[in-house]
PDB file of N, CA and C in Angstrom:
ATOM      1  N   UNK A   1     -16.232  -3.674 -18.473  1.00  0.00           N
ATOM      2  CA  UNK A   1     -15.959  -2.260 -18.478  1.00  0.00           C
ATOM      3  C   UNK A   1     -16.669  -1.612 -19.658  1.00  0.00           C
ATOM      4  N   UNK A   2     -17.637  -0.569 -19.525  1.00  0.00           N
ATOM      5  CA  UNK A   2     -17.808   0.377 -20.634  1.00  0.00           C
ATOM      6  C   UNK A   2     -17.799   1.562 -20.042  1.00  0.00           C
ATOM      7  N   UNK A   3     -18.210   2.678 -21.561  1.00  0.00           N
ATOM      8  CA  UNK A   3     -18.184   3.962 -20.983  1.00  0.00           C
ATOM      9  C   UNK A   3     -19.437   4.335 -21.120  1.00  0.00           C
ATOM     10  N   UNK A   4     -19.819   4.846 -19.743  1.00  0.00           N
ATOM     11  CA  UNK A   4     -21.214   5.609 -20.116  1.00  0.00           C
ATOM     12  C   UNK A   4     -21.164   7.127 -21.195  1.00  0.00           C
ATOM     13  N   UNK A   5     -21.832   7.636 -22.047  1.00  0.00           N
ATOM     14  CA  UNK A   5     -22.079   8.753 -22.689  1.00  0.00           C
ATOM     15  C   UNK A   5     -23.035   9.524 -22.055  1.00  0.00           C
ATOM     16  N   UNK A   6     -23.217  10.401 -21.495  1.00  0.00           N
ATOM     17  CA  UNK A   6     -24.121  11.760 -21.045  1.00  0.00           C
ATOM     18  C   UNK A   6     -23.734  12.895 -21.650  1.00  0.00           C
ATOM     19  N   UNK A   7     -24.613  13.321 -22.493  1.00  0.00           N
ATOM     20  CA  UNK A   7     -24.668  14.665 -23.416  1.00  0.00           C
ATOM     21  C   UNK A   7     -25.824  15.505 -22.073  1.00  0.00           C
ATOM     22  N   UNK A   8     -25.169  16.846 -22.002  1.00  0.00           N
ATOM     23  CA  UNK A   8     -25.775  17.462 -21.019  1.00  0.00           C
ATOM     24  C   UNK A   8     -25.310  18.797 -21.606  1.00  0.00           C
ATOM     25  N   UNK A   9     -26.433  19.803 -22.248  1.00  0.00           N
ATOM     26  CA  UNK A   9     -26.329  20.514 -22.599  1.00  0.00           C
ATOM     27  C   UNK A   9     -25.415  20.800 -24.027  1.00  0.00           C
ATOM     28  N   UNK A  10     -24.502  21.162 -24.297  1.00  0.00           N
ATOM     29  CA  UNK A  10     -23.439  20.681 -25.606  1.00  0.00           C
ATOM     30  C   UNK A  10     -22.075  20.487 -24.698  1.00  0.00           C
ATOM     31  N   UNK A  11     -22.414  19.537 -23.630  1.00  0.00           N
ATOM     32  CA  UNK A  11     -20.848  18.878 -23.187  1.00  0.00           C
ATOM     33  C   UNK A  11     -21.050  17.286 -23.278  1.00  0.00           C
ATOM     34  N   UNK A  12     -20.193  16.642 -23.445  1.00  0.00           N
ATOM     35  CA  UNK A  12     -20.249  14.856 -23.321  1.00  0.00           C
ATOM     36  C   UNK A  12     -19.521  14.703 -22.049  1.00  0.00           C
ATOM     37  N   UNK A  13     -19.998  14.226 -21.623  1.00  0.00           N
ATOM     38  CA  UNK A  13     -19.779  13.808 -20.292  1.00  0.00           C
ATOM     39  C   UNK A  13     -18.899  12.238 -20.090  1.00  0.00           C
ATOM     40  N   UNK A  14     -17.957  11.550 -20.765  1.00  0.00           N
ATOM     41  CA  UNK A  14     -17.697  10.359 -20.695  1.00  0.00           C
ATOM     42  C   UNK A  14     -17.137   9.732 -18.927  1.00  0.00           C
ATOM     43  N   UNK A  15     -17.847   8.558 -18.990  1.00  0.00           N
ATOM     44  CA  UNK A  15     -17.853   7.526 -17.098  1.00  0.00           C
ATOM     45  C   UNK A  15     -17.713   6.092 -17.377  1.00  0.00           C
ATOM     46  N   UNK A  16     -16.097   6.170 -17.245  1.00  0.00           N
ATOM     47  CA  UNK A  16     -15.863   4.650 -17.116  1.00  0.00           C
ATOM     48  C   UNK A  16     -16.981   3.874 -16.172  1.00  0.00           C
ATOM     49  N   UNK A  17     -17.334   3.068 -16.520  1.00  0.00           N
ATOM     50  CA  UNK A  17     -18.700   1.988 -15.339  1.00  0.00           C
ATOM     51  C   UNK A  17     -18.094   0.513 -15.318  1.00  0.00           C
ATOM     52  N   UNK A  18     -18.241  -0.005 -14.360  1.00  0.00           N
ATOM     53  CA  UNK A  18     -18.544  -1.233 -14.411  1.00  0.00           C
ATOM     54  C   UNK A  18     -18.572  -2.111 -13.174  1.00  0.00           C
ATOM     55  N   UNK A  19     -18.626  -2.823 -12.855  1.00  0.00           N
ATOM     56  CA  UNK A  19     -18.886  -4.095 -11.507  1.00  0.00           C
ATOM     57  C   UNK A  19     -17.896  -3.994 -10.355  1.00  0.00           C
ATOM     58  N   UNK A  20     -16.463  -3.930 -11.235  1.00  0.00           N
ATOM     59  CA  UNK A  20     -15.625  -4.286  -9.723  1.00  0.00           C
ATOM     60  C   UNK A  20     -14.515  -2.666  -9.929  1.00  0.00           C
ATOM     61  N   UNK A  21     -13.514  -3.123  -8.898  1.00  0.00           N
ATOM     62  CA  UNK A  21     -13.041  -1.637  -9.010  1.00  0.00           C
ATOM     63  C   UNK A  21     -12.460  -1.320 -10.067  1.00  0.00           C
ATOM     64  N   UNK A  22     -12.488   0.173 -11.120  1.00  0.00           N
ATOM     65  CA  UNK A  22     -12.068   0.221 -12.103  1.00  0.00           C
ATOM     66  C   UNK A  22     -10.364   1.014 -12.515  1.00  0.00           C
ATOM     67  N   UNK A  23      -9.642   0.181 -12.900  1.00  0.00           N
ATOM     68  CA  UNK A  23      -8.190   0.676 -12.969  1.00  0.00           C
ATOM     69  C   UNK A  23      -8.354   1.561 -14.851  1.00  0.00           C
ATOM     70  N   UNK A  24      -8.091   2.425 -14.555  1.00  0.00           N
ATOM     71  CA  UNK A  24      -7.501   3.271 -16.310  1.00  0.00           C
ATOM     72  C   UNK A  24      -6.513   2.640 -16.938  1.00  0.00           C
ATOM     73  N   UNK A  25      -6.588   1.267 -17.566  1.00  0.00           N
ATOM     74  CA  UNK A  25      -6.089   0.684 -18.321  1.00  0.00           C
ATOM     75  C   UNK A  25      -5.730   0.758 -19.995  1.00  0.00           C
ATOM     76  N   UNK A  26      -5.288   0.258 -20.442  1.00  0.00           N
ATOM     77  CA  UNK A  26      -5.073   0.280 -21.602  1.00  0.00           C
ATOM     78  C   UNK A  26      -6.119  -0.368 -22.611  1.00  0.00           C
ATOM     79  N   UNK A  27      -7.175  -0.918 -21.854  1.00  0.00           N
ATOM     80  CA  UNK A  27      -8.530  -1.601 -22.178  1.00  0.00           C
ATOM     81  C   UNK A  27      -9.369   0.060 -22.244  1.00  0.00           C
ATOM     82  N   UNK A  28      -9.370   0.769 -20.986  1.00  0.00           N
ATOM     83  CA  UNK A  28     -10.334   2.139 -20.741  1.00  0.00           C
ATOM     84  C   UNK A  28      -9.785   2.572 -21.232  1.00  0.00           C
ATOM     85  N   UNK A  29      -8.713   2.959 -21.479  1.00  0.00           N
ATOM     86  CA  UNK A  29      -8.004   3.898 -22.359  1.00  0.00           C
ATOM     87  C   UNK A  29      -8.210   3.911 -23.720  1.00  0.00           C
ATOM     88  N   UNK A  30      -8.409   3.009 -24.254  1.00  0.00           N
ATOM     89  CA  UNK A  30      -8.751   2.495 -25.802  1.00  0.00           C
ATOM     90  C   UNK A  30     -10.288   3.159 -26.042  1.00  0.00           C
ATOM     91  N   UNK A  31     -11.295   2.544 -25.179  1.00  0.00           N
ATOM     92  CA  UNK A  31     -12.291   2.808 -25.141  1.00  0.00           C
ATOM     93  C   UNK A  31     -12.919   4.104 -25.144  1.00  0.00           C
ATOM     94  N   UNK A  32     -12.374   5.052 -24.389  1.00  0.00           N
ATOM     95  CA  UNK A  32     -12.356   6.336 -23.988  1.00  0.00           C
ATOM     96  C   UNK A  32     -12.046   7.107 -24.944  1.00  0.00           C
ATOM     97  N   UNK A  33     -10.798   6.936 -26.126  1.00  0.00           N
ATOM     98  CA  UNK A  33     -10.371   7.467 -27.493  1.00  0.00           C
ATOM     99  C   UNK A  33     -10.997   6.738 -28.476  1.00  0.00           C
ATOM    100  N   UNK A  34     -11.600   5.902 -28.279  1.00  0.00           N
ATOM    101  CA  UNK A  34     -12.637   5.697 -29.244  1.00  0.00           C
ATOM    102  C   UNK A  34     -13.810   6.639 -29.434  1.00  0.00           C
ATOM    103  N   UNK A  35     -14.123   6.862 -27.784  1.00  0.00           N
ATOM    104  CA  UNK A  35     -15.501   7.423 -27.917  1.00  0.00           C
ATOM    105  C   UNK A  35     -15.725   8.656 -27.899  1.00  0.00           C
ATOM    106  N   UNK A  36     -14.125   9.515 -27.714  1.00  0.00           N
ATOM    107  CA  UNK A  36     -13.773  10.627 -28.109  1.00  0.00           C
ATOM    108  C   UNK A  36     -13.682  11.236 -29.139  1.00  0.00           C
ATOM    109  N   UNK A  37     -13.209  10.448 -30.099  1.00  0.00           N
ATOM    110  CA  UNK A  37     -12.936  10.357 -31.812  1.00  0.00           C
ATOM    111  C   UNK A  37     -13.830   9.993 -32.369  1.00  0.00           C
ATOM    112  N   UNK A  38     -15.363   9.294 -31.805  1.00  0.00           N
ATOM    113  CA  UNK A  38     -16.257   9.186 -32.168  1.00  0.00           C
ATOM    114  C   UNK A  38     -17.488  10.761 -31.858  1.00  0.00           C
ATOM    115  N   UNK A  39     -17.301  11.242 -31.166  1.00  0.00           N
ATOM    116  CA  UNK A  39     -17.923  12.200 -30.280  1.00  0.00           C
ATOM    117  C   UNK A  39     -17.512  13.876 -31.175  1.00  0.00           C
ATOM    118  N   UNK A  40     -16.167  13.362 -31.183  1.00  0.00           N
ATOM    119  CA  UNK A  40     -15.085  14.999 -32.517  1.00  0.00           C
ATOM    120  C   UNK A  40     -16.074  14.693 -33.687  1.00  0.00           C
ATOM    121  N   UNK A  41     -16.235  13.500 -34.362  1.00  0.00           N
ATOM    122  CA  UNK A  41     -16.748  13.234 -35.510  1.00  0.00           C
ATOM    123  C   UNK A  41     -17.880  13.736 -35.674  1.00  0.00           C
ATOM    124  N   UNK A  42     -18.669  13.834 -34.780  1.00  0.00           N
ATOM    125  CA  UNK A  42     -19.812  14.483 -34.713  1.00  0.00           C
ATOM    126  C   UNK A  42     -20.160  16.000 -34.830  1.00  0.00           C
ATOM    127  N   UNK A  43     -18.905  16.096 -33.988  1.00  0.00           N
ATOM    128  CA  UNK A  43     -18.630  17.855 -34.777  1.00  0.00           C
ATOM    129  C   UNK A  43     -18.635  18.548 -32.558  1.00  0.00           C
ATOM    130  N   UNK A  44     -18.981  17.325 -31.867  1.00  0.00           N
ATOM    131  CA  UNK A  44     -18.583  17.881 -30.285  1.00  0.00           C
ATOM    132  C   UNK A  44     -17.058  18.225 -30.032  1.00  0.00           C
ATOM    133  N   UNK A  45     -17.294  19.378 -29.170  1.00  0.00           N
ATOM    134  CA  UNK A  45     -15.644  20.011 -28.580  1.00  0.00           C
ATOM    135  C   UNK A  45     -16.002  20.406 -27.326  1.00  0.00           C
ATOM    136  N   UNK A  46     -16.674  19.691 -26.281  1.00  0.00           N
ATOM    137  CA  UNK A  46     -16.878  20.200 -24.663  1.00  0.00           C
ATOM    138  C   UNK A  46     -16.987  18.969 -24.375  1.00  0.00           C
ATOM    139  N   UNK A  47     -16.062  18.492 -23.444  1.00  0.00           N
ATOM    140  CA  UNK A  47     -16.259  17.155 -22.549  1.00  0.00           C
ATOM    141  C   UNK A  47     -15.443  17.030 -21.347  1.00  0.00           C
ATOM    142  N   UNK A  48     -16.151  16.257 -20.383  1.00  0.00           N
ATOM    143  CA  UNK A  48     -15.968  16.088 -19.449  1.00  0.00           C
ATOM    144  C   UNK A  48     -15.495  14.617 -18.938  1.00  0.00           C
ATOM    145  N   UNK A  49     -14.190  14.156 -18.337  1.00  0.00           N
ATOM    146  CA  UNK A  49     -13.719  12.973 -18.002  1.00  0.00           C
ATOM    147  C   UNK A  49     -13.968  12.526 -16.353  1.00  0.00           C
ATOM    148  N   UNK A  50     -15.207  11.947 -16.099  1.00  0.00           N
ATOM    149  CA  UNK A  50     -15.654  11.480 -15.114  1.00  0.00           C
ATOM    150  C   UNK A  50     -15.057  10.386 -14.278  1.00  0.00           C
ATOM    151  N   UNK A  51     -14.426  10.301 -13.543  1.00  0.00           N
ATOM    152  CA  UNK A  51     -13.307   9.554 -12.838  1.00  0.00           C
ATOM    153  C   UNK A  51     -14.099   8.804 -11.653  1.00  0.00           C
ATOM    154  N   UNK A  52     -14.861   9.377 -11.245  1.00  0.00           N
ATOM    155  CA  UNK A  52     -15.433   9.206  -9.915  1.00  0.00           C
ATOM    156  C   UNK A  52     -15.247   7.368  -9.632  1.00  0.00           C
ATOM    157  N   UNK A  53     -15.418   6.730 -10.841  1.00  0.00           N
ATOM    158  CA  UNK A  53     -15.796   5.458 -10.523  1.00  0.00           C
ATOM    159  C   UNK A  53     -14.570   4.540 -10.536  1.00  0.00           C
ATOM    160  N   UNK A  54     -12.946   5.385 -10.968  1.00  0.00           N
ATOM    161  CA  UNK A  54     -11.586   5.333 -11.232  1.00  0.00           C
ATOM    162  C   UNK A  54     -11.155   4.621  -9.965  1.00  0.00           C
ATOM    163  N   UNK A  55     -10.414   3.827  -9.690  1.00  0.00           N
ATOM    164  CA  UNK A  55      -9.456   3.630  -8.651  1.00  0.00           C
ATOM    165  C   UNK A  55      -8.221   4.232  -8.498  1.00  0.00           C
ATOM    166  N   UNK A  56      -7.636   3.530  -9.737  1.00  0.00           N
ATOM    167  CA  UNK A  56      -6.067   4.050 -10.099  1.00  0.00           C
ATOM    168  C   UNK A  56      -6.523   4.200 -11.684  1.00  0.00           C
ATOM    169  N   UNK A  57      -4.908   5.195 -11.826  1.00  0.00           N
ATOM    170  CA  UNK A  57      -4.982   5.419 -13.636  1.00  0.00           C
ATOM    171  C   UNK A  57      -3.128   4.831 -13.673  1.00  0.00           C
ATOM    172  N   UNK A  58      -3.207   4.190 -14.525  1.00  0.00           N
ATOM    173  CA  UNK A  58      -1.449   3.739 -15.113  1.00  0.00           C
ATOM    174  C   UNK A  58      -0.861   4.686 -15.930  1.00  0.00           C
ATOM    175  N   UNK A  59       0.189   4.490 -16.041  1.00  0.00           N
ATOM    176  CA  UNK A  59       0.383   5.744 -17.088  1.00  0.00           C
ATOM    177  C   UNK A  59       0.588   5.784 -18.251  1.00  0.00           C
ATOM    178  N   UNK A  60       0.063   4.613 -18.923  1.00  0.00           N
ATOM    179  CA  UNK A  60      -0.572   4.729 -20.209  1.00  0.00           C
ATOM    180  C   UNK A  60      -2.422   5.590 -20.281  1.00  0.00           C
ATOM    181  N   UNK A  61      -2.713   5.256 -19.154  1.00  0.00           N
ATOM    182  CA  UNK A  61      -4.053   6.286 -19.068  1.00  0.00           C
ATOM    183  C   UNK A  61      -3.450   8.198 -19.056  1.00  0.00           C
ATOM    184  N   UNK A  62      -2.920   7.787 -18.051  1.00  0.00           N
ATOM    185  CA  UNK A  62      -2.471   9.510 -18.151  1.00  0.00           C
ATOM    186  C   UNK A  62      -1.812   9.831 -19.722  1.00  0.00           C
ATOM    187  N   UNK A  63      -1.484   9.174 -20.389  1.00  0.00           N
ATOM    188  CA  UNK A  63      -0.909   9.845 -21.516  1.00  0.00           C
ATOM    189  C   UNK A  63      -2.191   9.985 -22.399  1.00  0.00           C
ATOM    190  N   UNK A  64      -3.199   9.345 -22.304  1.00  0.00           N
ATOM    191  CA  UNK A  64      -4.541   9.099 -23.051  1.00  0.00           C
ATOM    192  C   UNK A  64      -5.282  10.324 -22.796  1.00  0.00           C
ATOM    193  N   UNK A  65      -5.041  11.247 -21.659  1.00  0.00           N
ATOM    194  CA  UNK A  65      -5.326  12.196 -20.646  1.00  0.00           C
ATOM    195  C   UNK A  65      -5.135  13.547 -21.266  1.00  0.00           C
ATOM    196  N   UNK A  66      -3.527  13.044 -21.760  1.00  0.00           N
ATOM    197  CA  UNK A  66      -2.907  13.967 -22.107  1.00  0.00           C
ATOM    198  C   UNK A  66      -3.551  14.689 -23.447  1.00  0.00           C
ATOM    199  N   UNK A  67      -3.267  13.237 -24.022  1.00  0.00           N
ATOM    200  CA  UNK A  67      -3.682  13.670 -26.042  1.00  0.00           C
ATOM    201  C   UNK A  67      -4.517  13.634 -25.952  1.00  0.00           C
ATOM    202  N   UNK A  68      -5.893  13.627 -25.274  1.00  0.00           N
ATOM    203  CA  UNK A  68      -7.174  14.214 -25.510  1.00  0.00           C
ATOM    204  C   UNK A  68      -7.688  15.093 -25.226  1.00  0.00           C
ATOM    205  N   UNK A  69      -6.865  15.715 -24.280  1.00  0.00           N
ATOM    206  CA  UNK A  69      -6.869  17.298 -23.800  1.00  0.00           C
ATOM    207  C   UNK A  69      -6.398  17.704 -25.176  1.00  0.00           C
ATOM    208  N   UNK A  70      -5.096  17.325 -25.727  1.00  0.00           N
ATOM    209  CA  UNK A  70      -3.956  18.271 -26.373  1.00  0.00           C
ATOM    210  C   UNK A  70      -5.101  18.162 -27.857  1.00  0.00           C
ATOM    211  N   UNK A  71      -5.659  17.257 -28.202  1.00  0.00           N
ATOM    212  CA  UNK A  71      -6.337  16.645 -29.261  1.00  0.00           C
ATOM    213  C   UNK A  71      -7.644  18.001 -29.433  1.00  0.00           C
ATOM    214  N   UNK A  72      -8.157  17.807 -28.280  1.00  0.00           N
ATOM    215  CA  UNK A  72      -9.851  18.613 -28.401  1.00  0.00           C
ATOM    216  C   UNK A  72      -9.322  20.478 -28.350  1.00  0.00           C
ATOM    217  N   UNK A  73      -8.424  20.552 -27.458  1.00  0.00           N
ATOM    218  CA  UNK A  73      -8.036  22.363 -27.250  1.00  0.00           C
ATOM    219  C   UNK A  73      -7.701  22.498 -28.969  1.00  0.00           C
ATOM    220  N   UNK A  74      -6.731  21.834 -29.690  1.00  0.00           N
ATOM    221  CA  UNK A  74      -5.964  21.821 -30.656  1.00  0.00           C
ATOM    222  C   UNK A  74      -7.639  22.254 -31.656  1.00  0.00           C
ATOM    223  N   UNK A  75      -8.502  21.764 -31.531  1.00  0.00           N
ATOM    224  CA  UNK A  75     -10.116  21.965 -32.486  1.00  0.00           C
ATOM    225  C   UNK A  75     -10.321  22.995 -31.503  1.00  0.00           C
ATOM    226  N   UNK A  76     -10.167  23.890 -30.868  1.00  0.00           N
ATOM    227  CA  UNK A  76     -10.865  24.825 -30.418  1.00  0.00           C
ATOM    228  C   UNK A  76     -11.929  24.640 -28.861  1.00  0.00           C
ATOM    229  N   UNK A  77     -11.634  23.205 -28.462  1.00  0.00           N
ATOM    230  CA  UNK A  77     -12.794  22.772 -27.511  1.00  0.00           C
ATOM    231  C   UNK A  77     -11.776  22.597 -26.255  1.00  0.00           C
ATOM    232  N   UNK A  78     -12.731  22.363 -25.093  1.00  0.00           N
ATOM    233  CA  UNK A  78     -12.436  22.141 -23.627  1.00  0.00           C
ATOM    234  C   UNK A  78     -12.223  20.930 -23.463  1.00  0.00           C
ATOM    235  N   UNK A  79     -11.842  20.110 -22.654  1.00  0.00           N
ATOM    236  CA  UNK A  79     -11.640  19.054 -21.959  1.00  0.00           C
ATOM    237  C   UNK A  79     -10.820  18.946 -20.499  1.00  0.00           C
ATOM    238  N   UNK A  80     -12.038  18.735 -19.718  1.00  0.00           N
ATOM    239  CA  UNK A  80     -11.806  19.117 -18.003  1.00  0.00           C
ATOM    240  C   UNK A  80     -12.054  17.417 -17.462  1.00  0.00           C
ATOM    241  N   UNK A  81     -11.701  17.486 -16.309  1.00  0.00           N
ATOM    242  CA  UNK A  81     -11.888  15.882 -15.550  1.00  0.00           C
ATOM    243  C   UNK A  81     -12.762  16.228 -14.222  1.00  0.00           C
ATOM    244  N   UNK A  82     -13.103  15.338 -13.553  1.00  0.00           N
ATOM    245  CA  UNK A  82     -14.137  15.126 -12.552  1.00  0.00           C
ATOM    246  C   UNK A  82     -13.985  14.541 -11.828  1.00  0.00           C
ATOM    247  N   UNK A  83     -14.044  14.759  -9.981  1.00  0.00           N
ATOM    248  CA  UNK A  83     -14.214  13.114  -8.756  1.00  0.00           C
ATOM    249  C   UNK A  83     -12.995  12.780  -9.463  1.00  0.00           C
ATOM    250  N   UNK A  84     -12.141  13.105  -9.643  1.00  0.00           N
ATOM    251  CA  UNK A  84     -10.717  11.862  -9.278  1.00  0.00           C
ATOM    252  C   UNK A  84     -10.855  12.070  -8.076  1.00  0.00           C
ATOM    253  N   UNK A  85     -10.068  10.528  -7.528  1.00  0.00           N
ATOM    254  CA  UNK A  85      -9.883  10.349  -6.163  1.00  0.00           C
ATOM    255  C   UNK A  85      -8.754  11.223  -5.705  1.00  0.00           C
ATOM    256  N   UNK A  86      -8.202  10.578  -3.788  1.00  0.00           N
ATOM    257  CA  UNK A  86      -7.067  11.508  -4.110  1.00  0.00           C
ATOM    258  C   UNK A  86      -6.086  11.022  -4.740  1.00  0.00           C
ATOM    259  N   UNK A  87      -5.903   9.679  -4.453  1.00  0.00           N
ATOM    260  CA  UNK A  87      -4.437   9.046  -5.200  1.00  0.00           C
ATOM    261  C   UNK A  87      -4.495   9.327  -6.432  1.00  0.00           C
ATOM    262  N   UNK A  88      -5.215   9.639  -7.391  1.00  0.00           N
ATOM    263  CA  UNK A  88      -5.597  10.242  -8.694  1.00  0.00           C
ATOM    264  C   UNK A  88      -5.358  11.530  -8.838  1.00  0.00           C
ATOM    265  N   UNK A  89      -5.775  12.405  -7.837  1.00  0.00           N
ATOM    266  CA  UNK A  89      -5.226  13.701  -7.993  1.00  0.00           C
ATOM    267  C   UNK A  89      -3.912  13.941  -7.481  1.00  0.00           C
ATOM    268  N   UNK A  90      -3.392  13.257  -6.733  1.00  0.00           N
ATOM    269  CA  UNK A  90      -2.026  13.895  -6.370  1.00  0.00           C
ATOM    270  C   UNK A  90      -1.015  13.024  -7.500  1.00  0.00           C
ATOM    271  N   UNK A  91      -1.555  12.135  -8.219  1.00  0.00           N
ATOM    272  CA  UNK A  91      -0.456  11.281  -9.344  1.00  0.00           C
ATOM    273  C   UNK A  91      -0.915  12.638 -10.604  1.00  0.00           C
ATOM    274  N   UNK A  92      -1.769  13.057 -10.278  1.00  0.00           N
ATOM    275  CA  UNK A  92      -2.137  13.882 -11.642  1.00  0.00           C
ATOM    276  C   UNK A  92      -1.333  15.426 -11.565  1.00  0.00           C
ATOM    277  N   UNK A  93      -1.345  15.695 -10.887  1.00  0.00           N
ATOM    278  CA  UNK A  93      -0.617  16.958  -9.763  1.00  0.00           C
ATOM    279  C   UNK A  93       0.981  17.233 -10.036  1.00  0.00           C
ATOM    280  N   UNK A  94       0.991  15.727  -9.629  1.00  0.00           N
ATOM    281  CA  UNK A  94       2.859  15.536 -10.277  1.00  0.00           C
ATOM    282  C   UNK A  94       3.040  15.220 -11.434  1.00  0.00           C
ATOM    283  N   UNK A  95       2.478  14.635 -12.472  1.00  0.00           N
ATOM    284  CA  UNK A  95       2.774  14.408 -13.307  1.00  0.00           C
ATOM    285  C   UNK A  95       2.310  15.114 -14.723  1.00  0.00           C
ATOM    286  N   UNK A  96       1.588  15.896 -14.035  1.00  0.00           N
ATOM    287  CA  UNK A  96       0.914  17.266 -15.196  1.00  0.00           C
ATOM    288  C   UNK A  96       0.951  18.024 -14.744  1.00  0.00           C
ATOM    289  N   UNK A  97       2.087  18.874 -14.537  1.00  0.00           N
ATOM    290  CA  UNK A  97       2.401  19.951 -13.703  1.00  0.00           C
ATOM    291  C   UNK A  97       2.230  20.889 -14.783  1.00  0.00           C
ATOM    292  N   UNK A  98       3.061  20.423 -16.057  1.00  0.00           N
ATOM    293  CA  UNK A  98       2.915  21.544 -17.146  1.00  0.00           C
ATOM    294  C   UNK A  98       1.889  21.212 -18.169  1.00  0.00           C
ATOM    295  N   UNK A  99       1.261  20.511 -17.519  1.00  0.00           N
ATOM    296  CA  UNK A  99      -0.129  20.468 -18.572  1.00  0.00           C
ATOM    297  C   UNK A  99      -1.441  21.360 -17.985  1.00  0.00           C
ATOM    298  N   UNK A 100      -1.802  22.070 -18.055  1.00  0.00           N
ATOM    299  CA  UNK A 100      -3.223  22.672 -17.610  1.00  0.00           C
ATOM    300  C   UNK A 100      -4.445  21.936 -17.861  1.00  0.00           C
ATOM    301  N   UNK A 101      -5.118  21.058 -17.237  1.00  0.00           N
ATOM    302  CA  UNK A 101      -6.023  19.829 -17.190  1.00  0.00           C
ATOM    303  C   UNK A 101      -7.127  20.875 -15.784  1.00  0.00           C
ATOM    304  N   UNK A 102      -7.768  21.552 -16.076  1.00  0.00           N
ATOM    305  CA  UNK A 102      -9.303  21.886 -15.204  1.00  0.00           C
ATOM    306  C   UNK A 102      -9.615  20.874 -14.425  1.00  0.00           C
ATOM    307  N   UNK A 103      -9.624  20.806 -13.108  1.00  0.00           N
ATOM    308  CA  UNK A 103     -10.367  19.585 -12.429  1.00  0.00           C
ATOM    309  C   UNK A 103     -11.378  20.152 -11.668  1.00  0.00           C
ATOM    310  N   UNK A 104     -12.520  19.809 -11.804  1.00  0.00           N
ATOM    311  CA  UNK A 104     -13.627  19.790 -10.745  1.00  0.00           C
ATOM    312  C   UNK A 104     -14.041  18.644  -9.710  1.00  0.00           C
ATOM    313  N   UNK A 105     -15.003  19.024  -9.106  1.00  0.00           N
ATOM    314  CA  UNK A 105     -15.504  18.414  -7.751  1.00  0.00           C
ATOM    315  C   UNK A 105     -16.990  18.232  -8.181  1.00  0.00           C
ATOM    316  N   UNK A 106     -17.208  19.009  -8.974  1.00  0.00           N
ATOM    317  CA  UNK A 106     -18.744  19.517  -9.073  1.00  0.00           C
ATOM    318  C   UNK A 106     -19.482  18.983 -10.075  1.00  0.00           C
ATOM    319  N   UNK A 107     -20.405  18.127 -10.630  1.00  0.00           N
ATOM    320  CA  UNK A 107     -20.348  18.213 -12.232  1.00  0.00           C
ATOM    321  C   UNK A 107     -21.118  19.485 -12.688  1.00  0.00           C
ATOM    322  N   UNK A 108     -21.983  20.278 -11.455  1.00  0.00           N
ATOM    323  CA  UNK A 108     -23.056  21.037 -12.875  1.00  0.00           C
ATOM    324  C   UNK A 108     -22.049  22.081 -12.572  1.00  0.00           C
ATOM    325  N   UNK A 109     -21.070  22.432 -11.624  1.00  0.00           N
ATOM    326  CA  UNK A 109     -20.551  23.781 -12.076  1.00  0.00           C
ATOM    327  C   UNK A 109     -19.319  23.435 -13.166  1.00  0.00           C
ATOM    328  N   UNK A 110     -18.780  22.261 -13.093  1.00  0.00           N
ATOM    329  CA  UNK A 110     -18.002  21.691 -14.228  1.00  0.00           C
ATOM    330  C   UNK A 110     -18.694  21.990 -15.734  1.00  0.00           C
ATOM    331  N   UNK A 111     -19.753  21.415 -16.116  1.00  0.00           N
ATOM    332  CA  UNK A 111     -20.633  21.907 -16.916  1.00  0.00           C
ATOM    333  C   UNK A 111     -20.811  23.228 -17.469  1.00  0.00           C
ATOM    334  N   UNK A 112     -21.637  24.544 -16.622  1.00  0.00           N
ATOM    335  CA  UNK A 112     -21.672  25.267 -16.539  1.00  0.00           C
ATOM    336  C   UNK A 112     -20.230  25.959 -16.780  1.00  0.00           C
ATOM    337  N   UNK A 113     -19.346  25.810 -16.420  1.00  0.00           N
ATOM    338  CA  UNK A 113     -18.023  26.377 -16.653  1.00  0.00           C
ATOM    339  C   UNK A 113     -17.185  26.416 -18.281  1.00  0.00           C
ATOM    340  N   UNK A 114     -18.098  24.983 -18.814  1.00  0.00           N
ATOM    341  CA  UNK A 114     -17.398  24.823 -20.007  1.00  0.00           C
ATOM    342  C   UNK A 114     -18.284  24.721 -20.903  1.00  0.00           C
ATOM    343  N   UNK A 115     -19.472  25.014 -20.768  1.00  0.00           N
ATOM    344  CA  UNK A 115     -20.556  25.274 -21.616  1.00  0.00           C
ATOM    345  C   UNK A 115     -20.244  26.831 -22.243  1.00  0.00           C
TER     346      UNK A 115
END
């Protein structure tokens, strides 16, 4: 499992990748706030959480979801998600009802939106 990085315009684009199907674990989850907290350090506040390649998320991922939304708005920046599946969007639906989390379909109007 890694995460791909795509800087596209002044957004980071982070994409779990890897071989077999990928679950939002507490392995991706780690990884993902690493490369988030590596990415803030830099002085970035626009990113994008690319799911597309997601199966399922546990809900130690969704809380990872959470505080990195709550983490980047809190600096002044965006943080939107991408291609979740549906079982991903309807677990996300219910369980962040009172969280406001942007989801797209699209990446360049995702982009474009938070650029």
């Amino acid at each position: 499992m890694e995460i791909s990085i795509e800087h596209l315009n002044s957004v980071v684009i982070l994409k779990p990748i890897g071989t077999n199907e990928l679950c939002f674990d507490n392995l991706t989850s780690n990884l993902i706030t690493a490369e988030i907290q590596n990415e803030l350090e830099k002085g970035q506040l626009k990113y994008i959480l690319d799911l597309s390649n997601v199966q399922y998320i546990y809900s130690y991922g969704i809380s990872i979801v959470v505080d990195a939304h709550q983490t980047i708005l809190a600096r002044g920046g965006n943080f939107t998600l991408l291609n979740p599946n549906k079982t991903i969007l309807a677990l996300l639906k219910n369980l962040l009802s009172s969280v406001k989390i942007d989801i797209y379909f699209d990446k360049d109007k995702a982009v474009k939106d938070i650029s």
